[in-house]
Protein backbone atom coordinates (compact mmCIF):
# COMPACT_ATOMS: atom_id res chain seq x y z
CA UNK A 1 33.24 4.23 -161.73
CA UNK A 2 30.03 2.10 -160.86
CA UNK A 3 32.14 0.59 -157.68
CA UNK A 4 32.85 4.11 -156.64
CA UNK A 5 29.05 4.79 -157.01
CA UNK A 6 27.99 1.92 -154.94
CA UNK A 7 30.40 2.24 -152.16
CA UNK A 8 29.25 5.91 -151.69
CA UNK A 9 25.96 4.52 -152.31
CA UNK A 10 26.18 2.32 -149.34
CA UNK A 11 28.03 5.10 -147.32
CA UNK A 12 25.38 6.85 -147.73
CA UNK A 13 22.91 4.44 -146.38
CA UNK A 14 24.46 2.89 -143.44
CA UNK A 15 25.19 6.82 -142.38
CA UNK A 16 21.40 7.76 -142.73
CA UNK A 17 20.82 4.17 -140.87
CA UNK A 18 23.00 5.33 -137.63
CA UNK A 19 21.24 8.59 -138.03
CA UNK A 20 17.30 6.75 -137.62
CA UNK A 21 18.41 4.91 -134.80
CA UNK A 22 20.17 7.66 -132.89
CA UNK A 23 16.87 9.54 -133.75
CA UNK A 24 14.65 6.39 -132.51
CA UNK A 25 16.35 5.94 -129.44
CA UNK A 26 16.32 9.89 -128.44
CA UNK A 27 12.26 9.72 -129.47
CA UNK A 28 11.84 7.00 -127.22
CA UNK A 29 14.21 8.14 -124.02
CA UNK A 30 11.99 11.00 -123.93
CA UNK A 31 8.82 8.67 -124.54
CA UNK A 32 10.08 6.49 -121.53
CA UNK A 33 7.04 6.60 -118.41
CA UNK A 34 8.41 5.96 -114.71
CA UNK A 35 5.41 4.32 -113.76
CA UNK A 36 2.32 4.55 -112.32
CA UNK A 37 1.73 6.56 -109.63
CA UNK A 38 -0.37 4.23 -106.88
CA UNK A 39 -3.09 7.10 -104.51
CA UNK A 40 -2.75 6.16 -101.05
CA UNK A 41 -6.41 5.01 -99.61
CA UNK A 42 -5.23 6.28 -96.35
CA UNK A 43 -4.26 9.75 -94.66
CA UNK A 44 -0.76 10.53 -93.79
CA UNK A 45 -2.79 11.27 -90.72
CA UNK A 46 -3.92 7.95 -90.78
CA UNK A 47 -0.09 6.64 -90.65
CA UNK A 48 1.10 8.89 -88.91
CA UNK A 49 -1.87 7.23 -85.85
CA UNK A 50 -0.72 3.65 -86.83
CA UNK A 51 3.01 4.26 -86.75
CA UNK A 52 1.95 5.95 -82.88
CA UNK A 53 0.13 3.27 -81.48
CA UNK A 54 3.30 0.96 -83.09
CA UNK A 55 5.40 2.86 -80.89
CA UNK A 56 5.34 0.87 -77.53
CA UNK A 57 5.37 -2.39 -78.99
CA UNK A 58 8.77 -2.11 -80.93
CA UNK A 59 11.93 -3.79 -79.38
CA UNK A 60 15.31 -4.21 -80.43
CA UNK A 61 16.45 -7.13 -82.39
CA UNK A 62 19.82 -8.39 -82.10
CA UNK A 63 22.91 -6.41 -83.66
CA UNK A 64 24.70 -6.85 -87.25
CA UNK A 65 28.00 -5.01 -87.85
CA UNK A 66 28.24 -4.98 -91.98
CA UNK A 67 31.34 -4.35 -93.62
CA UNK A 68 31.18 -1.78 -96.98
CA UNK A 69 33.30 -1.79 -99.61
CA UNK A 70 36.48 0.11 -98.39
CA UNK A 71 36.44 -1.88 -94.62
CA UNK A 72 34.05 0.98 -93.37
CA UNK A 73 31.95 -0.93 -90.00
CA UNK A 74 28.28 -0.60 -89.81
CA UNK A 75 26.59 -0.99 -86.56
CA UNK A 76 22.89 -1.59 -86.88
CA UNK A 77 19.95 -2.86 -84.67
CA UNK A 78 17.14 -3.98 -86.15
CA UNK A 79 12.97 -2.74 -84.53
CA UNK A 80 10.70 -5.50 -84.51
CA UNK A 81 7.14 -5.20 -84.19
CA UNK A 82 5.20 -8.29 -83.56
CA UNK A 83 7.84 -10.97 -84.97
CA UNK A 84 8.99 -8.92 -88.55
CA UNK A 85 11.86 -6.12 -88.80
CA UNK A 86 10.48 -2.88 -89.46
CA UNK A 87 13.19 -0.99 -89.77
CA UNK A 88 16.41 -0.29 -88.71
CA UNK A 89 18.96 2.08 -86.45
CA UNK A 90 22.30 2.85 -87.14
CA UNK A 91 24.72 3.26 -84.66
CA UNK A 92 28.30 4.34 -84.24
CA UNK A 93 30.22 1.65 -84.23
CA UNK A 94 33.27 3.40 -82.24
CA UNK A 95 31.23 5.16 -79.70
CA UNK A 96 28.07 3.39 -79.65
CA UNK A 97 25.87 6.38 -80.16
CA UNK A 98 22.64 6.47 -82.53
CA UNK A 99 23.54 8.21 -85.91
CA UNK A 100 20.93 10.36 -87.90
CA UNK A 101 19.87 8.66 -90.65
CA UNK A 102 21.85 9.53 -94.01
CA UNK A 103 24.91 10.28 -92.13
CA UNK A 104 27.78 7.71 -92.49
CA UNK A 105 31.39 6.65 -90.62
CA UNK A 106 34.71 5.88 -91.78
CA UNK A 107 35.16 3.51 -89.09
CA UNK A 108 37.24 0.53 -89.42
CA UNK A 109 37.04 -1.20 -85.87
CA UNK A 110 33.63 -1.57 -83.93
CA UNK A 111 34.66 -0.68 -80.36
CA UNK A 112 30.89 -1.20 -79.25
CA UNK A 113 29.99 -4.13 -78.06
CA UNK A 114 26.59 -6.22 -79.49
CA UNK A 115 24.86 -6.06 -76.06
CA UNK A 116 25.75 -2.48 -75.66
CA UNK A 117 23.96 -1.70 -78.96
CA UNK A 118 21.18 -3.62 -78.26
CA UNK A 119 20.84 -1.95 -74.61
CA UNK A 120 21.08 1.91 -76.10
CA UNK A 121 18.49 1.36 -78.69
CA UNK A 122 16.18 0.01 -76.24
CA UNK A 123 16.61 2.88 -74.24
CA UNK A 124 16.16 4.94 -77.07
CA UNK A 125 12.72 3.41 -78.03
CA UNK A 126 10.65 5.27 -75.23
CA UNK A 127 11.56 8.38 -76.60
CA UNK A 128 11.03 8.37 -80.36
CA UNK A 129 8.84 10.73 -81.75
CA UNK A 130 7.06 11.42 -85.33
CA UNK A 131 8.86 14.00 -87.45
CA UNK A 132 6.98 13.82 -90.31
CA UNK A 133 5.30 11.52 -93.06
CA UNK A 134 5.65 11.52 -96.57
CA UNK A 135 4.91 9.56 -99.72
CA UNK A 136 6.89 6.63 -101.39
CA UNK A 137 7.18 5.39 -104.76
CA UNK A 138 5.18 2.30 -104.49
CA UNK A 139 2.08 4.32 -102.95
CA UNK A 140 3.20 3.61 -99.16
CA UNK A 141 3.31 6.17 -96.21
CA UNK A 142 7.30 6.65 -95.06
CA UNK A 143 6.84 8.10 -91.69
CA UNK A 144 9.75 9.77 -90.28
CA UNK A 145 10.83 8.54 -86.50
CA UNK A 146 12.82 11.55 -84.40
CA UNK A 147 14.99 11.26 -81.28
CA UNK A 148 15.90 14.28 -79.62
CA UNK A 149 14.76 16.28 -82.97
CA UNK A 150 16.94 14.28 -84.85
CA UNK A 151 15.52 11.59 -87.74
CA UNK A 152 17.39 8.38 -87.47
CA UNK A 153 15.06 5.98 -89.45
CA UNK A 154 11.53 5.31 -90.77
CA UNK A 155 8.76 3.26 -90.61
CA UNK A 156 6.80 2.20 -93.94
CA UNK A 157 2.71 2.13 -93.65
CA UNK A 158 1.07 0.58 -96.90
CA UNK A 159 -0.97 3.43 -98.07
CA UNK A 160 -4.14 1.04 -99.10
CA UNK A 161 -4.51 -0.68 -95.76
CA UNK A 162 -2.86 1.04 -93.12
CA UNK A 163 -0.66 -1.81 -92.40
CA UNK A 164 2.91 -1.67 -91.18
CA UNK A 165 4.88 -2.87 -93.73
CA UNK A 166 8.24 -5.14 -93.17
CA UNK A 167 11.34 -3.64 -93.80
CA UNK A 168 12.97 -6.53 -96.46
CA UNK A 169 15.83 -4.96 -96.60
CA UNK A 170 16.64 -5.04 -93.17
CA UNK A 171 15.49 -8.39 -92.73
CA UNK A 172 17.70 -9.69 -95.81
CA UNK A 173 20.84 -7.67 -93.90
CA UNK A 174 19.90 -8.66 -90.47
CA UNK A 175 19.59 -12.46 -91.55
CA UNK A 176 22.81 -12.68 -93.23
CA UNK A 177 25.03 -10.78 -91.50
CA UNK A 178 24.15 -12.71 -88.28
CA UNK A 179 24.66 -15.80 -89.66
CA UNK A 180 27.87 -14.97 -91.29
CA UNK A 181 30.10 -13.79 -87.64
């Protein structure tokens, strides 16, 4: 009888232990912060006029095709502004034309050629516009860059000094994938 007693004893208490730390980890999910949320310095005005007078000194970097996970091609050409990739513009890699940004290809050959890519963004950089601006995680200015109406990519201003800010992802993509063909 007293083994029957402790093992429902200890039944007991390894059932009201699960129970705490189900409870504890609920408490604290709900606890859980996402940060701190960094206040620009600047005006999205105030990027919005730096991302401008950016405008006419971007060029075109040289092309990357990247390959996804199901054999998908990705045409991009990296903008450059004074010596560091800002950001980048996707392109169709079977016809060549720019893509808005968010939309992607099934595309399995790239039928456009690197020079071609290069040659059609730089045509395309006379006539971006501003769409509009709006607020990142990290406190920077993501303004919005239009051609014909259309977004296709974005510019990050640091939101304390008004700076451009380098696109690292782009760089990290552009550097390997050009080294890797």
């Amino acid at each position: 009888m007293e083994k029957r007693f402790v093992s429902v004893l200890r039944t007991a208490l390894f059932v009201i232990a699960i129970i705490g730390l189900i409870a504890t980890l609920a408490s604290a999910k709900g606890k859980k912060e996402k940060g701190t949320y960094v206040a620009p310095t600047i005006t999205a005005e105030q990027a919005i006029s730096t991302v401008k007078a950016a405008l006419p000194k971007l060029t075109a970097g040289n092309s990357y095709v990247k390959t996804g996970k199901r054999g998908e091609k990705r045409l991009e050409v990296p903008l450059i502004l004074d010596g560091n990739i800002v950001s980048r513009i996707r392109l169709n890699p079977a016809t060549g034309e720019i893509l808005p940004k968010g939309l992607d290809t099934a595309v399995s050959t790239v039928s456009a050629s690197s020079e071609q890519a290069v040659k059609i963004v730089q045509q395309a950089l006379p006539n971006l516009d501003i769409a509009s601006v709006s607020l990142g995680k990290q406190g920077e200015w993501k303004v919005e860059l239009t051609l014909k109406k259309v977004v296709i990519t974005h510019i990050n201003v640091n939101g304390n000094t008004g700076e451009i800010i380098p696109d690292i992802k782009a760089n990290r993509d552009a550097s390997f994938y050009t080294k890797t063909q």
